[in-house]
C-alpha atoms as a PDB file:
ATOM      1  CA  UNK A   1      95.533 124.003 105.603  1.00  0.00           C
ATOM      2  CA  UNK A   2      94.300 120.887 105.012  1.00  0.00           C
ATOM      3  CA  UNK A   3      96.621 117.590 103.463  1.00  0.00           C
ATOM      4  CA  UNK A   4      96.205 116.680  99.714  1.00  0.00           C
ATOM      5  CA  UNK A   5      97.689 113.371  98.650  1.00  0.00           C
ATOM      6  CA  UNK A   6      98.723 114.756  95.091  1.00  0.00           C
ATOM      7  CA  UNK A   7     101.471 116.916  97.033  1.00  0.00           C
ATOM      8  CA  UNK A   8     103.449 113.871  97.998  1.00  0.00           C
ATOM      9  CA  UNK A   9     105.119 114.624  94.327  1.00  0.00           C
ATOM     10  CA  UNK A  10     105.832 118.191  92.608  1.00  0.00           C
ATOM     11  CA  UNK A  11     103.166 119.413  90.790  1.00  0.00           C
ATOM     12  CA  UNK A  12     103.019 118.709  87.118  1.00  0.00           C
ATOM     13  CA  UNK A  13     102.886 121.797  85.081  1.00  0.00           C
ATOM     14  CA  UNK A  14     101.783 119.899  81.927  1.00  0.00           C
ATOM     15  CA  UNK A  15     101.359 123.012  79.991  1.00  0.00           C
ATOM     16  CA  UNK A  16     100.752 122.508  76.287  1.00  0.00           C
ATOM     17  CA  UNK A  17      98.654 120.442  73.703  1.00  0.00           C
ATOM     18  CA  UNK A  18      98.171 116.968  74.062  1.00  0.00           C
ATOM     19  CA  UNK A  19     100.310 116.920  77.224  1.00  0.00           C
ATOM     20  CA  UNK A  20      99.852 114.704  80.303  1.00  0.00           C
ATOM     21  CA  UNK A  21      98.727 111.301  80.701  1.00  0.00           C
ATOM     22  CA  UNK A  22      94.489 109.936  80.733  1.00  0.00           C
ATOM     23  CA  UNK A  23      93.777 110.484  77.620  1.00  0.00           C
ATOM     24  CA  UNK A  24      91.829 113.783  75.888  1.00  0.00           C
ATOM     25  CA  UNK A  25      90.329 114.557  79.393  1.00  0.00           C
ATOM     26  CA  UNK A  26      87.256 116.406  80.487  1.00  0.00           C
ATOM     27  CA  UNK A  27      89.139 119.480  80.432  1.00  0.00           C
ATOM     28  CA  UNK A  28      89.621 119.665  77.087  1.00  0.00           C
ATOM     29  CA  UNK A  29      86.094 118.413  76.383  1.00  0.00           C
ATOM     30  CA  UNK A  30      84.723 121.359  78.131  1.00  0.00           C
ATOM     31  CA  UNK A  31      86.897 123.657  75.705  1.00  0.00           C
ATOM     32  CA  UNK A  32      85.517 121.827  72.821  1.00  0.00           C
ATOM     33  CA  UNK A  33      81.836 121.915  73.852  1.00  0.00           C
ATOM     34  CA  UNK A  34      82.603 125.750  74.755  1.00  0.00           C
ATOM     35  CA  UNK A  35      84.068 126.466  71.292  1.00  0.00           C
ATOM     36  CA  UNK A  36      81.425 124.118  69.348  1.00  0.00           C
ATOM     37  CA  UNK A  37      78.415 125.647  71.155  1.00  0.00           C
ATOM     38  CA  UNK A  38      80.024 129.095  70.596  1.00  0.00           C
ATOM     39  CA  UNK A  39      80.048 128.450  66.761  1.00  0.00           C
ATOM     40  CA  UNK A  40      76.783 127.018  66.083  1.00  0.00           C
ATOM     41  CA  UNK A  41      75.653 130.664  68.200  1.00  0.00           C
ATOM     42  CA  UNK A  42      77.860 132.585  66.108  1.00  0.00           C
ATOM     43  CA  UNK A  43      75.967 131.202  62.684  1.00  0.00           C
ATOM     44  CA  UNK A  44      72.616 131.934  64.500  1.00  0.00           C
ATOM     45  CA  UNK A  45      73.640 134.961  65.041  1.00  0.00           C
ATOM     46  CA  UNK A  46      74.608 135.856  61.640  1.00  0.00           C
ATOM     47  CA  UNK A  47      71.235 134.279  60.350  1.00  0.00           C
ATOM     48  CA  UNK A  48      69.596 136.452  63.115  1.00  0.00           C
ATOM     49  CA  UNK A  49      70.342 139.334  61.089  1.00  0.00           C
ATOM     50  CA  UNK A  50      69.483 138.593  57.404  1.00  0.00           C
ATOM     51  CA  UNK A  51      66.415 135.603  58.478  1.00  0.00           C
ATOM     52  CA  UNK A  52      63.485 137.413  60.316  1.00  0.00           C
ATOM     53  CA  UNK A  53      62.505 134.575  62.892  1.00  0.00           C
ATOM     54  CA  UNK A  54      66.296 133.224  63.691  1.00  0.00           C
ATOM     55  CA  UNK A  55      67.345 132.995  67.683  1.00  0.00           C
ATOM     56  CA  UNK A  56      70.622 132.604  69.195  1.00  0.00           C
ATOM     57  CA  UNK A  57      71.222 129.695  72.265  1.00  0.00           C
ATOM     58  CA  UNK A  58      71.609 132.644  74.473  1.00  0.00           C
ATOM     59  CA  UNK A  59      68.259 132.687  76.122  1.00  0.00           C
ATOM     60  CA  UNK A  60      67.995 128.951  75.962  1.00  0.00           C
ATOM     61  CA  UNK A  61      71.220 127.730  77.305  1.00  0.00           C
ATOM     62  CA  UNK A  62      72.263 130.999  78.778  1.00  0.00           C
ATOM     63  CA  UNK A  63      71.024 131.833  82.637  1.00  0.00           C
ATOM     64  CA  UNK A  64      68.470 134.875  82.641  1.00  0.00           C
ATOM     65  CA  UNK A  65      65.978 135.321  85.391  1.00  0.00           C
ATOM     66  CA  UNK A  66      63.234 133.873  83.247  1.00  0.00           C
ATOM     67  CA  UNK A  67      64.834 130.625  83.116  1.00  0.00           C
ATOM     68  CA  UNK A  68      66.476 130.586  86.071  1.00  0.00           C
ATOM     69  CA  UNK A  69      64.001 128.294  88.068  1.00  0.00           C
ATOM     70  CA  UNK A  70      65.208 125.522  85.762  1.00  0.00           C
ATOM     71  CA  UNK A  71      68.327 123.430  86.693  1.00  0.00           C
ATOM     72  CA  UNK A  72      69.926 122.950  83.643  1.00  0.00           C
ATOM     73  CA  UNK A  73      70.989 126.696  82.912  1.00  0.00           C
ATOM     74  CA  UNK A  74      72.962 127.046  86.173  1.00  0.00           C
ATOM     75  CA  UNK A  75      75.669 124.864  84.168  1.00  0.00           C
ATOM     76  CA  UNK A  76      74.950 125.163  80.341  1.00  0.00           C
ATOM     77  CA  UNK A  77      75.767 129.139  80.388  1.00  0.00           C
ATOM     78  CA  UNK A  78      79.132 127.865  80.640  1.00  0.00           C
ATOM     79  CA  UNK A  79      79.692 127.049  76.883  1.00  0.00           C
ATOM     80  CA  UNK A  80      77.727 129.952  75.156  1.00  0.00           C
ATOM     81  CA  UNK A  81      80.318 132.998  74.704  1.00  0.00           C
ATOM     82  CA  UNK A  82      80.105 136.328  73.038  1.00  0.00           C
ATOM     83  CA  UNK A  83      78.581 135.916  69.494  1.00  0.00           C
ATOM     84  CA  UNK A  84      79.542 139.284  67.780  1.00  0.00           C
ATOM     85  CA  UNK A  85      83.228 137.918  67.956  1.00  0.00           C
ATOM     86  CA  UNK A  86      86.036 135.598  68.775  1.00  0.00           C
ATOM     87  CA  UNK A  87      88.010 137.637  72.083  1.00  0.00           C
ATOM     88  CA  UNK A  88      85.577 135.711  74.472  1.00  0.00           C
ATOM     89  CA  UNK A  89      85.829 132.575  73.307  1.00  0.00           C
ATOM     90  CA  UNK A  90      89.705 132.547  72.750  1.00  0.00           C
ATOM     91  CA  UNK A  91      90.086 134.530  76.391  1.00  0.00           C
ATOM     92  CA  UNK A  92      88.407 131.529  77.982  1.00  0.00           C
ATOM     93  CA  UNK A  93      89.193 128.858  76.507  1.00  0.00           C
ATOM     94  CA  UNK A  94      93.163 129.525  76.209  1.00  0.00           C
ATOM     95  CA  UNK A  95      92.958 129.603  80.177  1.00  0.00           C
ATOM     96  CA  UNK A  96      90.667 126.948  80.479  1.00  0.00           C
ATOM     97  CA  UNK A  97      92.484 125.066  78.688  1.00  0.00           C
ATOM     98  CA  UNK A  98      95.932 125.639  80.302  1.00  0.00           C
ATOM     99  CA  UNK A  99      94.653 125.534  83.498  1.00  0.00           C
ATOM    100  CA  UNK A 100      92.265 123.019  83.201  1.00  0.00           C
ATOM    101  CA  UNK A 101      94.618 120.522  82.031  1.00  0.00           C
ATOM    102  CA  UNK A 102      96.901 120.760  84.709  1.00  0.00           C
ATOM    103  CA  UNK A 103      94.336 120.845  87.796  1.00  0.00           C
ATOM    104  CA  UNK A 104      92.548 117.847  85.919  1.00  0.00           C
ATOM    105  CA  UNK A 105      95.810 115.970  86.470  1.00  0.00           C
ATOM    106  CA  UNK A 106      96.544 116.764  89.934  1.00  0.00           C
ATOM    107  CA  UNK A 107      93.548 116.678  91.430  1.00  0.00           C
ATOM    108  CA  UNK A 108      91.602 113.928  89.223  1.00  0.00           C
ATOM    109  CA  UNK A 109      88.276 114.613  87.078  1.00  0.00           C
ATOM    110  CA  UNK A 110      85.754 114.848  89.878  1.00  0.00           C
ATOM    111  CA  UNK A 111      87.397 117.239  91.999  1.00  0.00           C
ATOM    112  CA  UNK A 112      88.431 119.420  89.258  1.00  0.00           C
ATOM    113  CA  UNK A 113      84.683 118.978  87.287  1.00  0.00           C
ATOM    114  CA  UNK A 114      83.550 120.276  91.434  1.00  0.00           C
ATOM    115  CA  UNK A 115      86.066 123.032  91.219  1.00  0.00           C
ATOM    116  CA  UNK A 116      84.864 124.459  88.217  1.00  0.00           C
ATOM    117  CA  UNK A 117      81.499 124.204  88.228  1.00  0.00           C
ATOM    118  CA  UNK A 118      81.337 124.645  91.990  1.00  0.00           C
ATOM    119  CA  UNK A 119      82.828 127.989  91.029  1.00  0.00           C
ATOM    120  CA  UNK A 120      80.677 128.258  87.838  1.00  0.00           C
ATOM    121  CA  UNK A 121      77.472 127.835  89.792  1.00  0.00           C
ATOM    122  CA  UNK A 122      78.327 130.512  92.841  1.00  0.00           C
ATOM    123  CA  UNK A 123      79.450 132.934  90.349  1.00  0.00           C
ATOM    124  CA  UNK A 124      75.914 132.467  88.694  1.00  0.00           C
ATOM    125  CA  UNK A 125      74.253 132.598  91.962  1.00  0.00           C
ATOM    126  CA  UNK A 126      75.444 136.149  92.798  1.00  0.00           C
ATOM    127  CA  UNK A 127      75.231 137.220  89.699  1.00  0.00           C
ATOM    128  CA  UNK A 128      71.275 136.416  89.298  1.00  0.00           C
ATOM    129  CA  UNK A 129      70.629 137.517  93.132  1.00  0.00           C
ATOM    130  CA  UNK A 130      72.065 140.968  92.243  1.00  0.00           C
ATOM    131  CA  UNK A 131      70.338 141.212  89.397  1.00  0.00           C
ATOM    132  CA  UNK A 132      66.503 140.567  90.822  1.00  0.00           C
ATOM    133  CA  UNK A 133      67.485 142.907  93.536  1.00  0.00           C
ATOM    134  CA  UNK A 134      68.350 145.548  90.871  1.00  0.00           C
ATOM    135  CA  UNK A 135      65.243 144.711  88.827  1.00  0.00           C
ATOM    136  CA  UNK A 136      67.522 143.990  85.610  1.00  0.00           C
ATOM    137  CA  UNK A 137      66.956 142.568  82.116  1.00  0.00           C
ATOM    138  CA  UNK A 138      64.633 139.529  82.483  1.00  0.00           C
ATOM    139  CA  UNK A 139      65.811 138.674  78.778  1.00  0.00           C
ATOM    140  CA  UNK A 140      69.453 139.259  80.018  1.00  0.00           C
ATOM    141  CA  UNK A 141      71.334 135.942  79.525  1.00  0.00           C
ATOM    142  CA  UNK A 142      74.322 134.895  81.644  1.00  0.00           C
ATOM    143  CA  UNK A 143      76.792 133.253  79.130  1.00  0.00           C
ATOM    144  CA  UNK A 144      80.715 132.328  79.369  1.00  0.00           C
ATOM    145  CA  UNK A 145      83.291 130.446  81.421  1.00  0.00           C
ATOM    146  CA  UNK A 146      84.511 133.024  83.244  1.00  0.00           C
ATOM    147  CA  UNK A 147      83.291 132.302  86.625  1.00  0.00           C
ATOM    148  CA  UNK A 148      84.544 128.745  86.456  1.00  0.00           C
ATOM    149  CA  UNK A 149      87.468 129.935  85.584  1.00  0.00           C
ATOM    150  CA  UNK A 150      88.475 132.279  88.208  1.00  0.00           C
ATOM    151  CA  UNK A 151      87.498 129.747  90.456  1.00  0.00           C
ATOM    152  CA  UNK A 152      90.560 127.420  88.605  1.00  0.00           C
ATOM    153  CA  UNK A 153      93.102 130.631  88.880  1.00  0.00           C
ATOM    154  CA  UNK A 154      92.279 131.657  92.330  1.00  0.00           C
ATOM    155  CA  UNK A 155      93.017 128.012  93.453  1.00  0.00           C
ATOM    156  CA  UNK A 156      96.157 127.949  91.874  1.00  0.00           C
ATOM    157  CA  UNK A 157      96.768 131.326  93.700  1.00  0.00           C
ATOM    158  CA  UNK A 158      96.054 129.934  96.971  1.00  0.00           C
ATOM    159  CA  UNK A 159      97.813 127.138  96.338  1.00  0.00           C
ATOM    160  CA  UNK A 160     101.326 128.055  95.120  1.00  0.00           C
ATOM    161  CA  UNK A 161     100.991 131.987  95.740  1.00  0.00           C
ATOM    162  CA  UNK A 162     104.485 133.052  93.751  1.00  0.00           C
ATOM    163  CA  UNK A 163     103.983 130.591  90.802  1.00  0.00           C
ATOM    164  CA  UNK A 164     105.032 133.195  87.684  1.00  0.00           C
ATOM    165  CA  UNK A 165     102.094 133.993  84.855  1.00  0.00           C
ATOM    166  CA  UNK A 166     102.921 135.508  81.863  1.00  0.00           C
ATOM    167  CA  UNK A 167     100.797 138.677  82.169  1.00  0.00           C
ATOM    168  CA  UNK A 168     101.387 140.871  78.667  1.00  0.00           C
ATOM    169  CA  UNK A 169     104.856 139.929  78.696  1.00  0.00           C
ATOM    170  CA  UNK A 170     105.672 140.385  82.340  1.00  0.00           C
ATOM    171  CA  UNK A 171     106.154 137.109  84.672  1.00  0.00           C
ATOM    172  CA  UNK A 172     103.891 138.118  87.368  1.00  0.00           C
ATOM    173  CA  UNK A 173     103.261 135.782  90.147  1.00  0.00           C
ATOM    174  CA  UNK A 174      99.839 134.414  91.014  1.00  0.00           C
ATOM    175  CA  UNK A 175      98.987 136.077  93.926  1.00  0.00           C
ATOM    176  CA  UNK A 176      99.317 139.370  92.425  1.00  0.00           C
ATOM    177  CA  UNK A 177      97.874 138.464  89.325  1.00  0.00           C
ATOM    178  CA  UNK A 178      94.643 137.466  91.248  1.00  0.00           C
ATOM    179  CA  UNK A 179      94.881 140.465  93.097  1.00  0.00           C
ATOM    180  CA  UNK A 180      95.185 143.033  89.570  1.00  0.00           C
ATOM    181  CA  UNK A 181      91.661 140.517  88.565  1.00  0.00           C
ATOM    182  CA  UNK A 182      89.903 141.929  92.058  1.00  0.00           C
ATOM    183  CA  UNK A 183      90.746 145.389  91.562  1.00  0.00           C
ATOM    184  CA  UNK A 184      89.663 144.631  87.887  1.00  0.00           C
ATOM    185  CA  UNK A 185      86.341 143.327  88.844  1.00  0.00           C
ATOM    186  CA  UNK A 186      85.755 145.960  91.553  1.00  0.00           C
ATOM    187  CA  UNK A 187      86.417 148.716  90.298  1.00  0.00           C
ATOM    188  CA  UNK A 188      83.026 149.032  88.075  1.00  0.00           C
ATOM    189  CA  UNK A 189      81.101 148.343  90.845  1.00  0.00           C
ATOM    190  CA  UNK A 190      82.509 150.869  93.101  1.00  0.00           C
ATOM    191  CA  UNK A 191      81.788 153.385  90.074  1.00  0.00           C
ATOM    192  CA  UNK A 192      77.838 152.050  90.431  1.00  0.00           C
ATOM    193  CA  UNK A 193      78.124 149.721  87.812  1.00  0.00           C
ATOM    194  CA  UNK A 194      76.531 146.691  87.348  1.00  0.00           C
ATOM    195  CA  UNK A 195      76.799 144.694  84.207  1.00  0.00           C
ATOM    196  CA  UNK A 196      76.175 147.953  82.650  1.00  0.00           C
ATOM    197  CA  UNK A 197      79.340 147.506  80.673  1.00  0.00           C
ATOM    198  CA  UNK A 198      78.252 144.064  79.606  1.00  0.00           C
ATOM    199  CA  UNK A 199      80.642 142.051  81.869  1.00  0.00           C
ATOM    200  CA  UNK A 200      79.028 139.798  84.512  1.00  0.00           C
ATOM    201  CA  UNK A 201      81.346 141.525  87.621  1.00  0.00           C
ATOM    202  CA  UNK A 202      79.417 139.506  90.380  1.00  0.00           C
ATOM    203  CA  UNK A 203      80.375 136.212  88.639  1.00  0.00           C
ATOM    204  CA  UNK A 204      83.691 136.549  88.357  1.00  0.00           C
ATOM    205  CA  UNK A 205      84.150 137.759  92.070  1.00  0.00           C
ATOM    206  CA  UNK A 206      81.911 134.846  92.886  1.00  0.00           C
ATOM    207  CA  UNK A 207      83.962 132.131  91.084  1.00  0.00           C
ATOM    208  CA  UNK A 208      86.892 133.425  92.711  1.00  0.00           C
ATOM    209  CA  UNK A 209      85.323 133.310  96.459  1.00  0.00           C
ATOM    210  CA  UNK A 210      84.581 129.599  95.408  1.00  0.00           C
ATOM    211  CA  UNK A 211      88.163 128.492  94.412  1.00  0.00           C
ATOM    212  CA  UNK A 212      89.665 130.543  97.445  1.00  0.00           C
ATOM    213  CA  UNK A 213      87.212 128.569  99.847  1.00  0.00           C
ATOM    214  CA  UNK A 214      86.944 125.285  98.267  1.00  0.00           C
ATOM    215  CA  UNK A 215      91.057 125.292  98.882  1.00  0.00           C
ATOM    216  CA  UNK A 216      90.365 125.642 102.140  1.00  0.00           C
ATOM    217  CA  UNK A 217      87.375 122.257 102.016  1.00  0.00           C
ATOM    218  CA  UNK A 218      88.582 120.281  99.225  1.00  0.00           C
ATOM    219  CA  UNK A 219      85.955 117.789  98.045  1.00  0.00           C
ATOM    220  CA  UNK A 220      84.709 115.693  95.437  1.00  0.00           C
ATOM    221  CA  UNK A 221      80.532 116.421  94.600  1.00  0.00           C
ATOM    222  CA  UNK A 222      80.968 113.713  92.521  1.00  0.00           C
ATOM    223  CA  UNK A 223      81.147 111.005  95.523  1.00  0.00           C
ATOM    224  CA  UNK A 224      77.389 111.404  96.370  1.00  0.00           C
ATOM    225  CA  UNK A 225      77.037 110.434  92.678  1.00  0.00           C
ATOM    226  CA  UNK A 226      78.953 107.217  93.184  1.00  0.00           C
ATOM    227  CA  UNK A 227      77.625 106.104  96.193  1.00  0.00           C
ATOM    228  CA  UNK A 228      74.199 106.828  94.918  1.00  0.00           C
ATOM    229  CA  UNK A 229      75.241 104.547  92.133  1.00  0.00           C
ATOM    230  CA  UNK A 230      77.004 101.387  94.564  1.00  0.00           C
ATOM    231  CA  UNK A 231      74.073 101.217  96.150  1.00  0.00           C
ATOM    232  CA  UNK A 232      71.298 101.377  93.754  1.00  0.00           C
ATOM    233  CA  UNK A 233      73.497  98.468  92.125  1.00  0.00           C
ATOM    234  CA  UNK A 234      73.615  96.770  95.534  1.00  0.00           C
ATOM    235  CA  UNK A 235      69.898  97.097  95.816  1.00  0.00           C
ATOM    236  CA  UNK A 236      69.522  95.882  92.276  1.00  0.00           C
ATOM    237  CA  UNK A 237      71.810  92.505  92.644  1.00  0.00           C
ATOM    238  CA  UNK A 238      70.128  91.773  96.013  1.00  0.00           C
ATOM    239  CA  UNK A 239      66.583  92.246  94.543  1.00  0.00           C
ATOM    240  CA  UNK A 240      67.787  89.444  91.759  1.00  0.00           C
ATOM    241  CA  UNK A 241      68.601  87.225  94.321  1.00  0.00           C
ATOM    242  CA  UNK A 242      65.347  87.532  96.091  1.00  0.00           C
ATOM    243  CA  UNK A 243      63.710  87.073  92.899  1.00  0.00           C
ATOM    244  CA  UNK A 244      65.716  84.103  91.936  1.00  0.00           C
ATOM    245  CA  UNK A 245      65.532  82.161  95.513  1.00  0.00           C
ATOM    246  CA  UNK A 246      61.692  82.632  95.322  1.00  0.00           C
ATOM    247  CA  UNK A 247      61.520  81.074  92.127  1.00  0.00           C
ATOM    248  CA  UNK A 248      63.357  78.345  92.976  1.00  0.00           C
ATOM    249  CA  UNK A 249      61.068  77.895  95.962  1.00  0.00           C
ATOM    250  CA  UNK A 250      57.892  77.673  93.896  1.00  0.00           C
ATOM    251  CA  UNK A 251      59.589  75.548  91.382  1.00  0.00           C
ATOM    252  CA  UNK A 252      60.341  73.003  94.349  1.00  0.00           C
ATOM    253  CA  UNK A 253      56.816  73.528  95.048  1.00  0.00           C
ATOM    254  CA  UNK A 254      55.427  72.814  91.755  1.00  0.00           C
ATOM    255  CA  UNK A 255      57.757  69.489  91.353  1.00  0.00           C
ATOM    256  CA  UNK A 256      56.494  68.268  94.698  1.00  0.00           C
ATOM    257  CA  UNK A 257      52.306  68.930  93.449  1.00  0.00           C
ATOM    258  CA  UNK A 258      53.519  67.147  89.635  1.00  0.00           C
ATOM    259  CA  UNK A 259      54.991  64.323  91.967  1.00  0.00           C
ATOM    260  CA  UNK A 260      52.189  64.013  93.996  1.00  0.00           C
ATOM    261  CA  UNK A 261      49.108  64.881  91.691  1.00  0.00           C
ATOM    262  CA  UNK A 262      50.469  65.163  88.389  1.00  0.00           C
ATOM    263  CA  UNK A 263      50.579  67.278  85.526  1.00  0.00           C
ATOM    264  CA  UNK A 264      46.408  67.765  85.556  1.00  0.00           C
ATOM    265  CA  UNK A 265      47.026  69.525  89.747  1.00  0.00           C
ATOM    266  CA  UNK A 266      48.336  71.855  87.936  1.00  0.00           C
ATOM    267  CA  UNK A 267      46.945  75.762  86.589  1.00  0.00           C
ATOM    268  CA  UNK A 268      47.459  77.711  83.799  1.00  0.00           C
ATOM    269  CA  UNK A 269      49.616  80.286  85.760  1.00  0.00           C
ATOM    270  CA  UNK A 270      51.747  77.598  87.258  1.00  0.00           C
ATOM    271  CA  UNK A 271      51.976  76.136  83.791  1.00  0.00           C
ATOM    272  CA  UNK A 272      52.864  79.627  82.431  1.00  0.00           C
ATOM    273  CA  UNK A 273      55.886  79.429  85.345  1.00  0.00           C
ATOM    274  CA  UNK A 274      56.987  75.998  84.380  1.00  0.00           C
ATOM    275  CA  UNK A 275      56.937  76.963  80.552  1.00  0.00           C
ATOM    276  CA  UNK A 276      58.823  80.485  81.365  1.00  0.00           C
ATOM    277  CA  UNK A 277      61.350  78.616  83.595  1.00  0.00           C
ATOM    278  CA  UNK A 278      62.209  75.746  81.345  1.00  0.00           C
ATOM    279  CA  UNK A 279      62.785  78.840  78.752  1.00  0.00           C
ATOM    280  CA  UNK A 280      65.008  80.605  80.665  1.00  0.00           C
ATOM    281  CA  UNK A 281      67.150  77.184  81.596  1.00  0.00           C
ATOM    282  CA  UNK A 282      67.054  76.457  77.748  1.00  0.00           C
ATOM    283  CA  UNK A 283      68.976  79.635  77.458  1.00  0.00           C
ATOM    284  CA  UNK A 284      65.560  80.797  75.037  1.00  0.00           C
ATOM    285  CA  UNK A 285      64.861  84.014  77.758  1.00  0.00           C
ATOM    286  CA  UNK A 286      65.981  86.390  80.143  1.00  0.00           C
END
């Protein structure tokens, strides 16, 4: 089991609207995109059927096999839900939003942005494999937060096993309530099912490996990103200095041919330097 620093003090449950310290957060920005993206499909959706021509963001920002060699889909299928009515949408983003809060705040934004869509993106992956192998639905788009999602409650399962969810009335405690979403999510496949009743099965299973394992390897995939960052700003400061010690080489250069041959010694791209520097001292340049 490995250490986290946020256990030093009792977890915060911060359950509830506008809880919690930091601000909105990035866990409620995710519900927001989720529910805005969501609408704008729904009223495609509705032109879809009286406007001959009209699309839904399904096939764009949803993952289907056609589209699935681009990067961007692996993440925006996330925020498209069901557009033929509201029980997706409110199904994930009630829990995304309960849990998300809370994780955001105990483990901080990057780790729980590489919880979620750690657990986002495996959930996709073995969701498209199984479909190529099966030959399915080219046109057949991935949507929803579910896989994310699962990732975020099997965490919390691993973490603190007996904390209590409210399961249709019934306190039930988290590791059996992840174990009644396994049967759940089994149990068409067993039967030979596969997405044949319109639920992405593979995804949810795969969201859930994801939070189980990355309890076991914490880690932030957001670290690479700031290094990457540090030291393309190091790189960029030192290449300013460079710059700036070499022109004040050839400007010591210049002064010395003015003091020994004059202003006429001198050609018209050292004048353009001497005009361009006495700019930039003037505070006329950059």
């Amino acid at each position: 089991m490995t250490w986290r620093p946020e256990w030093e003090e009792p977890p915060r449950r911060g359950f509830g609207f506008g809880r919690g310290p930091g601000g909105w957060g990035v866990a409620r920005t995710l519900v927001a995109l989720c529910v805005v993206v969501t609408l704008v499909n729904m009223v495609l959706a509705g032109q879809a059927s009286t406007e001959q021509g009209s699309v839904t963001l399904g096939p764009w920002l949803g993952l289907t096999l056609r589209n699935a060699f681009w990067v961007y889909p692996w993440f925006t299928y996330v925020f498209v839900h069901d557009a033929s009515g509201i029980s997706h949408i409110l199904f994930n983003g009630v829990l995304l939003w309960f849990l998300g809060i809370e994780l955001e705040q105990r483990l901080g934004r990057g780790r729980f942005l590489t919880l979620f869509f750690g657990s986002a993106l495996v959930g996709a992956v073995a969701h498209v494999i199984a479909q190529a192998a099966i030959g399915g639905n080219e046109a057949s788009a991935l949507i929803g937060a579910s896989g994310g999602i699962f990732g975020l409650l099997f965490y919390i399962a691993r973490e603190t096993p007996d904390r209590p969810f409210v399961f249709w009335i019934v306190p039930v405690p988290a590791k059996v309530l992840a174990g009644l979403f396994v049967i759940r999510e089994l149990f068409p496949l067993i039967q030979g099912g596969l997405g044949g009743d319109g639920v992405a099965h593979l995804c949810h299973l795969g969201g859930a490996a994801f939070g189980l394992l990355w309890y076991r390897r914490p880690f932030n995939a957001f670290d690479g990103f700031s290094a990457l960052a540090s030291n393309w700003r190091a790189h960029a400061q030192e290449q300013r200095r460079e710059r700036a010690e070499g022109d004040d080489a050839e400007m010591d250069r210049l002064l010395r041919k003015i003091h020994d041959s004059g202003m006429g010694s001198l050609d018209a791209r050292e004048r353009a330097f001497l005009d361009e520097r006495s700019r930039r001292m003037r505070g006329g340049g950059t």
